[in-house]
Protein backbone atom coordinates (compact mmCIF):
# COMPACT_ATOMS: atom_id res chain seq x y z
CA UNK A 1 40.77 9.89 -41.24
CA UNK A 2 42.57 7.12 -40.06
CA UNK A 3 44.32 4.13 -42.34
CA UNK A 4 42.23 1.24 -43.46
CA UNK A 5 43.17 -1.59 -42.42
CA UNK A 6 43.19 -5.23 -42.64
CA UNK A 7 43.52 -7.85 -39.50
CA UNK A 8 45.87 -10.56 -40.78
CA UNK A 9 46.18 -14.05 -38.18
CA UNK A 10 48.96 -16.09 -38.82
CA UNK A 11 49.70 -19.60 -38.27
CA UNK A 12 52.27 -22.49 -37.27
CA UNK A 13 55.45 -20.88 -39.14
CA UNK A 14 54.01 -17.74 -39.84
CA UNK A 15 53.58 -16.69 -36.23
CA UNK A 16 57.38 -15.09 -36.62
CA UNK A 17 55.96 -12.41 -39.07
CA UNK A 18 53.23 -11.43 -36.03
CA UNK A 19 53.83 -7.99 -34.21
CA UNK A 20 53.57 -9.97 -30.63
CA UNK A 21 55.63 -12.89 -30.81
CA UNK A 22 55.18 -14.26 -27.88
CA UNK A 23 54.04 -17.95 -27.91
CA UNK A 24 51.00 -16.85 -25.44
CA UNK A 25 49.79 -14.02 -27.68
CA UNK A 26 47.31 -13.72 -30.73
CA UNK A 27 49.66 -14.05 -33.67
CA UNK A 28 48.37 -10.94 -35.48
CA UNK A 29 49.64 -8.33 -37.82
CA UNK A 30 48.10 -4.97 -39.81
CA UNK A 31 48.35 -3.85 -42.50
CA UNK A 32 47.30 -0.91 -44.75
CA UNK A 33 44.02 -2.07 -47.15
CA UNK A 34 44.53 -1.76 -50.80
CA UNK A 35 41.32 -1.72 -53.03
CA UNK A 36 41.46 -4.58 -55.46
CA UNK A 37 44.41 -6.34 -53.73
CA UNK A 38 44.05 -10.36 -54.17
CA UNK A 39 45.26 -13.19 -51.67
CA UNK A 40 48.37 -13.39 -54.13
CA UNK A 41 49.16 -9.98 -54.05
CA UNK A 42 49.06 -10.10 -50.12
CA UNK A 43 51.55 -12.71 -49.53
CA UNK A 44 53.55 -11.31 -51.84
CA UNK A 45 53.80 -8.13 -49.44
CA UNK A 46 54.06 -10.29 -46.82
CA UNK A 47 57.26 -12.30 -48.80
CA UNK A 48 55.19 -15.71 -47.97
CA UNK A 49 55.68 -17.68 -51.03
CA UNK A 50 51.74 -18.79 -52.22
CA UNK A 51 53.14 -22.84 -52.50
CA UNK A 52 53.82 -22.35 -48.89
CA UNK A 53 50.62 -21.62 -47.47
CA UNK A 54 48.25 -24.04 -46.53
CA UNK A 55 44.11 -23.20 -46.20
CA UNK A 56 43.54 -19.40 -46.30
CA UNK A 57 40.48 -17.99 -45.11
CA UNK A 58 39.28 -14.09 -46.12
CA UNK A 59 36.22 -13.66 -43.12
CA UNK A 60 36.38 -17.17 -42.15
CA UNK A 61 35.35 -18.52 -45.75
CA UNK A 62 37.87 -20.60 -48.06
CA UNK A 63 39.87 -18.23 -50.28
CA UNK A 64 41.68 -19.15 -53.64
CA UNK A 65 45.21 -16.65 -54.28
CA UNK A 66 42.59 -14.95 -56.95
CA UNK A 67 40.14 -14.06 -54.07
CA UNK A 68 40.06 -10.14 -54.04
CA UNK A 69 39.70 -9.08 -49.82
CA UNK A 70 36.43 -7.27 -50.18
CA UNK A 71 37.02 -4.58 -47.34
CA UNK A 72 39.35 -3.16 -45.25
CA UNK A 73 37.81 -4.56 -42.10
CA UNK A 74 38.60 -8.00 -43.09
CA UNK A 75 40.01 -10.42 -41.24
CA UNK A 76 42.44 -12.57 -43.42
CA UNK A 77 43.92 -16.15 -41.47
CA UNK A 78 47.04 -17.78 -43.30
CA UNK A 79 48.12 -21.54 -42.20
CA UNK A 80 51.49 -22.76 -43.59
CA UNK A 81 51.40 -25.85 -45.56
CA UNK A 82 50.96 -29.42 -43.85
CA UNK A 83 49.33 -27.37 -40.48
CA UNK A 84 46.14 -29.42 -39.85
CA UNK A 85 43.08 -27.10 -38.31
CA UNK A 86 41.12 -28.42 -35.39
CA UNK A 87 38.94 -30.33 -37.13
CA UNK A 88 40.90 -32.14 -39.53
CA UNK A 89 40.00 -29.75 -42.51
CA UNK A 90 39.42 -32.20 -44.48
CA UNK A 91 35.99 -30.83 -45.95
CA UNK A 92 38.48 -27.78 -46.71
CA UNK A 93 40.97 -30.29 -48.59
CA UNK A 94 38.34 -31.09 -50.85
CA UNK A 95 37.96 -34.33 -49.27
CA UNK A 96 41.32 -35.74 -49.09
CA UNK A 97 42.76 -33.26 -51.24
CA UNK A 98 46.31 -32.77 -50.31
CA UNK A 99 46.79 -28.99 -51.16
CA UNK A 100 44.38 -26.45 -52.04
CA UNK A 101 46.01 -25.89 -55.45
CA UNK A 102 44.69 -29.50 -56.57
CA UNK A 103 40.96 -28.58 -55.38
CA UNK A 104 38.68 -26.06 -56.10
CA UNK A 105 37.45 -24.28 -53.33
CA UNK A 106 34.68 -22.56 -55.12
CA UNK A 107 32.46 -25.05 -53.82
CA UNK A 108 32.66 -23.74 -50.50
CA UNK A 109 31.45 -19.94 -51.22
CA UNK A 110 33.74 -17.00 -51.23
CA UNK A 111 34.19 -14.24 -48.55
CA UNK A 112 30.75 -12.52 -48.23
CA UNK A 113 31.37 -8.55 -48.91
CA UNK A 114 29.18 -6.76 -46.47
């Protein structure tokens, strides 16, 4: 049986931790699943300190550092802080929020475990 694992995408800054680093490639990384392992206890592995990091998504939903990654198929993005998404992300700011840490993102659903 082969490892589980999880499809990280990094972002702006983070791009240097990628296995391709090459500006034209997907900035991607995996990494061995661990049941019951939060956002927190990701970056940690990865050594990205969480006041850092910008919007997180676990399977393209908003994710909180508390947000346990539901399976090992998941697909985990991580933007640096001040990196602005496509469309402005404000609606993931909480509406002018400046950093996630001052809004909740509960309001926008958690990662769907299928």
């Amino acid at each position: 049986m082969s490892p589980r694992m999880l499809d990280i995408r990094l972002y702006g800054k983070f791009r240097v931790l990628a296995e391709d680093k090459r500006p034209t490639a997907q900035s991607k990384l995996h990494l061995q699943y661990i049941e019951g392992e939060n956002i927190d206890n990701l970056l940690k592995r990865l050594n990205i300190e969480s006041d850092r990091t910008g919007e997180i998504l676990v399977n393209f939903a908003v994710a909180e550092l508390n947000t346990v990654i539901p399976r090992d198929d998941s697909r985990v993005a991580i933007f640096p802080m001040g990196m602005v998404l496509l469309c402005g992300a404000s609606h993931l700011k909480g509406h002018s929020y400046s950093n996630m840490k001052e809004a909740n993102s509960s309001y926008y659903g958690k990662p769907e475990v299928k």
